[in-house]
N, C-alpha and C. Protein backbone atom coordinates (compact mmCIF):
# COMPACT_ATOMS: atom_id res chain seq x y z
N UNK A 1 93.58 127.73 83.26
CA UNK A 1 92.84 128.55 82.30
C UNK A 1 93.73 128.85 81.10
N UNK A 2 93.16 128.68 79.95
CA UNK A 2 93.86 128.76 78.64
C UNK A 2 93.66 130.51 78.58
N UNK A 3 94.85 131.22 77.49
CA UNK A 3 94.44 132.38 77.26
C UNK A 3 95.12 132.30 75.90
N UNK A 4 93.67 133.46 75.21
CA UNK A 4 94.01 133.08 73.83
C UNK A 4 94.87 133.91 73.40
N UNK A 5 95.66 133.53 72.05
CA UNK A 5 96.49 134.30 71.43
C UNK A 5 95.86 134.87 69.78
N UNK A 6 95.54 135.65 69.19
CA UNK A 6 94.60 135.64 68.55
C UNK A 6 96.18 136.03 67.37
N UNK A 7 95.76 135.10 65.81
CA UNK A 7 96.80 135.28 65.05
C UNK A 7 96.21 136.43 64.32
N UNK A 8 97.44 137.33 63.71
CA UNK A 8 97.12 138.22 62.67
C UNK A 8 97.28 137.68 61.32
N UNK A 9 97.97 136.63 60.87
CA UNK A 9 98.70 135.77 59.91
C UNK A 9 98.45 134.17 60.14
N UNK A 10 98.65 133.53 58.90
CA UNK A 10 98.39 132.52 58.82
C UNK A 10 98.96 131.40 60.17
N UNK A 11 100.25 131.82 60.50
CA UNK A 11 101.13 131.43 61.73
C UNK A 11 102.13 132.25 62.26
N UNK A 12 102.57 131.73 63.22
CA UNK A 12 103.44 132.13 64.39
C UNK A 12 104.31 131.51 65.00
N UNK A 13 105.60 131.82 64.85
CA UNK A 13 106.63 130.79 65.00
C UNK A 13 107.26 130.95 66.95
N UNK A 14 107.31 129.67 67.09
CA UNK A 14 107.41 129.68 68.82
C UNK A 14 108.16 131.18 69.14
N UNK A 15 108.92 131.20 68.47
CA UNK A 15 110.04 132.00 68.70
C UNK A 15 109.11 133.28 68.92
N UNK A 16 108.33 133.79 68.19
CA UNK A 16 107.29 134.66 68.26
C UNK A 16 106.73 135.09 69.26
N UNK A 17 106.13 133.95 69.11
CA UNK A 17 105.04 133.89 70.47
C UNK A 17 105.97 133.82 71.93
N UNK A 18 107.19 133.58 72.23
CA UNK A 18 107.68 133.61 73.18
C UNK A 18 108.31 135.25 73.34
N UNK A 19 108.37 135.98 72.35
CA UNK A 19 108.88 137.38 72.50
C UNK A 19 107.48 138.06 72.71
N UNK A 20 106.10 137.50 72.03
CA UNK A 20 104.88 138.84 72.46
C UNK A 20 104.38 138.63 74.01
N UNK A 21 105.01 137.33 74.70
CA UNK A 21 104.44 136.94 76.09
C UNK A 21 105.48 137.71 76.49
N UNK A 22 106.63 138.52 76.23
CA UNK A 22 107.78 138.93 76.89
C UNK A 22 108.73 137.98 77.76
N UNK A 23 108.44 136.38 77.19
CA UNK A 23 109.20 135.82 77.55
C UNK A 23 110.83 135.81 77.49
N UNK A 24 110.86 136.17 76.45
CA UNK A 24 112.30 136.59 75.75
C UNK A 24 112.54 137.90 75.70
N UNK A 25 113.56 138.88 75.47
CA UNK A 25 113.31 140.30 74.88
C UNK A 25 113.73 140.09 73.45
N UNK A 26 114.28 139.00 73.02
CA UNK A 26 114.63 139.22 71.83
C UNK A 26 114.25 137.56 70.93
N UNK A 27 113.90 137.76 69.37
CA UNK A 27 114.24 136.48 68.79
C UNK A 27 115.32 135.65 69.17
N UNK A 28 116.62 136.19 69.43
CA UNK A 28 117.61 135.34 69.62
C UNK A 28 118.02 134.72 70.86
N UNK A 29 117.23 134.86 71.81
CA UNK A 29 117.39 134.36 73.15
C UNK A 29 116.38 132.79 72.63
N UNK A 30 115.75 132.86 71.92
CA UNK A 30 114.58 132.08 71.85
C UNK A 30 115.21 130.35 71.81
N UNK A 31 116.56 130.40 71.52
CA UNK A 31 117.47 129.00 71.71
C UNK A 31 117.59 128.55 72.59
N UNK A 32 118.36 129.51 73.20
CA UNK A 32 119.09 129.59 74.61
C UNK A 32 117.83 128.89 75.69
N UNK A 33 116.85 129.73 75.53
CA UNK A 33 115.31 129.59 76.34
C UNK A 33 114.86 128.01 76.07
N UNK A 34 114.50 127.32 75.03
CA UNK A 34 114.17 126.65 74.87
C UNK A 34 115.10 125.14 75.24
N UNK A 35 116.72 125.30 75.15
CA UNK A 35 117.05 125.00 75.91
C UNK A 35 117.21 124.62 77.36
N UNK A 36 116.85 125.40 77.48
CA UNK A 36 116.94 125.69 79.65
C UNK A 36 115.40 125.42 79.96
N UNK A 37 114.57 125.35 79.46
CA UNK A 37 113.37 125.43 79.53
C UNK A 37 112.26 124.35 79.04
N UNK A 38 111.64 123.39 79.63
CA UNK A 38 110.68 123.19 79.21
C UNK A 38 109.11 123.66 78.40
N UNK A 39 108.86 123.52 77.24
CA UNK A 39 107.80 123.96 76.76
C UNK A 39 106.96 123.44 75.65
N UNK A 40 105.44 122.57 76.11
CA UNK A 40 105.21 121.54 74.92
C UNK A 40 104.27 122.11 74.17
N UNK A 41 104.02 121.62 72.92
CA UNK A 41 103.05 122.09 71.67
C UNK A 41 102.40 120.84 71.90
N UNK A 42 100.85 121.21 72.05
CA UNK A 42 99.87 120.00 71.75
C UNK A 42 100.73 118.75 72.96
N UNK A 43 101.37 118.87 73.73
CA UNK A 43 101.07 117.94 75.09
C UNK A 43 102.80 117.44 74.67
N UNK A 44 103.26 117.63 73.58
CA UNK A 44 104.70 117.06 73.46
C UNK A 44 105.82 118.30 73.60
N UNK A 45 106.79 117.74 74.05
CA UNK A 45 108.21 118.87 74.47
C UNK A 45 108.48 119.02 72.94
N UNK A 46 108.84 120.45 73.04
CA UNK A 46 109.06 120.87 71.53
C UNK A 46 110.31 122.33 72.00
N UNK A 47 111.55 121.42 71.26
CA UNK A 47 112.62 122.55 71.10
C UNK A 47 113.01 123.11 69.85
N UNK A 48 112.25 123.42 68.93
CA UNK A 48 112.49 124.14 67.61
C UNK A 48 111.92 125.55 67.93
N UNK A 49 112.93 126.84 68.11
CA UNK A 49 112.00 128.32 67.84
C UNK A 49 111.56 128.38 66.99
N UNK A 50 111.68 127.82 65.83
CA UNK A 50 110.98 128.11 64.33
C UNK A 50 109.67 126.92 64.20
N UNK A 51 109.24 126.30 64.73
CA UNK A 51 108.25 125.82 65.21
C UNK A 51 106.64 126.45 64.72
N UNK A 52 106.10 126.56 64.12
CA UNK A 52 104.74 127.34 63.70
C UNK A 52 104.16 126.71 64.03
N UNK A 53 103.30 127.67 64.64
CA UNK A 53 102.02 127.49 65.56
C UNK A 53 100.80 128.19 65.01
N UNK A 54 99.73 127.06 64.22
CA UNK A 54 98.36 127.26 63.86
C UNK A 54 97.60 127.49 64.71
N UNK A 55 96.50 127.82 64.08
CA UNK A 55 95.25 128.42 65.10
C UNK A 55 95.00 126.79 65.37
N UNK A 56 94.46 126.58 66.29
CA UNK A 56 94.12 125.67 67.43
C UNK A 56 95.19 124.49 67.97
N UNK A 57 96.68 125.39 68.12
CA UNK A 57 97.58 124.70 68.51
C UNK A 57 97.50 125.35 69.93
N UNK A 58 97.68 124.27 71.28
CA UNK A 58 97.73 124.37 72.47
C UNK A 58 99.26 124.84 72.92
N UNK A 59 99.84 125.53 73.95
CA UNK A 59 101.19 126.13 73.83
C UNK A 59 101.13 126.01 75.65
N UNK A 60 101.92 125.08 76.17
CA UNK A 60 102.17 125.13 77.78
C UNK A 60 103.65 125.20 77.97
N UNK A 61 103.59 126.84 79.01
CA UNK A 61 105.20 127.33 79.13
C UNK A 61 104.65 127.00 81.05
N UNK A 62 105.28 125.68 81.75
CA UNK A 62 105.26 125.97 82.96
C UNK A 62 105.18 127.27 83.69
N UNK A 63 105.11 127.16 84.83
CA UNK A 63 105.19 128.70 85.22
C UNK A 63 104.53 130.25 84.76
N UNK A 64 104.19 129.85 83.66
CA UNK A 64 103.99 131.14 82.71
C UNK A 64 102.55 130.95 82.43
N UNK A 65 101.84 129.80 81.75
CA UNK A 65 100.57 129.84 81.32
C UNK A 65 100.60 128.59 80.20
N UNK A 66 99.36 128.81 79.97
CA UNK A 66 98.72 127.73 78.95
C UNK A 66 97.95 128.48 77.68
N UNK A 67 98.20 128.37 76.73
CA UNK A 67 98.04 130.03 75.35
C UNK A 67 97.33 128.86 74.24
N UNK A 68 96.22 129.21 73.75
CA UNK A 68 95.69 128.67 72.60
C UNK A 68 95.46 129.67 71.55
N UNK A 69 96.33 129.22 70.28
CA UNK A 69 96.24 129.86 69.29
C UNK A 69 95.11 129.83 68.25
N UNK A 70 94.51 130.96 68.17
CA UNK A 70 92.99 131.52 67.47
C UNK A 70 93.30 132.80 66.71
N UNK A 71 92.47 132.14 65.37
CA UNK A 71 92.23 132.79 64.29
C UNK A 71 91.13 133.93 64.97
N UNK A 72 91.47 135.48 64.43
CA UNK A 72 90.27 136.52 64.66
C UNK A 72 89.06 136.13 64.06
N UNK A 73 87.86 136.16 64.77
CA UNK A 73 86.76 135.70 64.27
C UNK A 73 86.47 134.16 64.01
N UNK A 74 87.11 133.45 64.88
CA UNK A 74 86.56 131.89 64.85
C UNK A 74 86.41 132.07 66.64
N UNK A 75 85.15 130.80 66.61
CA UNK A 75 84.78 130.39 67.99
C UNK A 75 85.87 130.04 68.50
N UNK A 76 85.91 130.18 69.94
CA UNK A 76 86.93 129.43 70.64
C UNK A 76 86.27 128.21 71.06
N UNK A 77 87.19 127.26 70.58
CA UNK A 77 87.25 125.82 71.04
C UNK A 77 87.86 125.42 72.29
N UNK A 78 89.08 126.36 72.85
CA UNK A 78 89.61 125.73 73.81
C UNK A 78 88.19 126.13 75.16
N UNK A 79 87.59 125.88 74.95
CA UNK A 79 86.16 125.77 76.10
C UNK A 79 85.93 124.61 76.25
């Protein structure tokens, strides 16, 4: 099951989105993490924290979940 992430702003940089899941406690772990960690954008491994993530970009952190990024007030597509 996808769960959405709804943007307030145009984007959201991995690094972001890995501190509002409380994956991280901080931006600066967000290296370190991505390092040690598998985590793909749209089905490919992606190690950049600065990485921006548009509304209908797919986000799979093993273990953790599967997050589709949505604009407030657009349909969800990931259905």
């Amino acid at each position: 099951m996808k769960e959405k992430i709804i943007l307030k702003t145009e984007y959201m940089t991995l690094a972001q989105l890995l501190k509002e899941l409380d994956v991280i406690s901080s931006g600066g772990q967000a290296k370190w993490y991505l390092q040690e960690n598998t985590v793909f954008v749209n089905g490919e491994i992606e190690n950049r924290r600065g990485r921006k993530l548009y509304a209908g970009t797919m986000i799979e952190i093993p273990e953790i979940g599967t997050f589709f990024m949505t604009k407030k007030g657009t349909k969800d597509a990931s259905k």
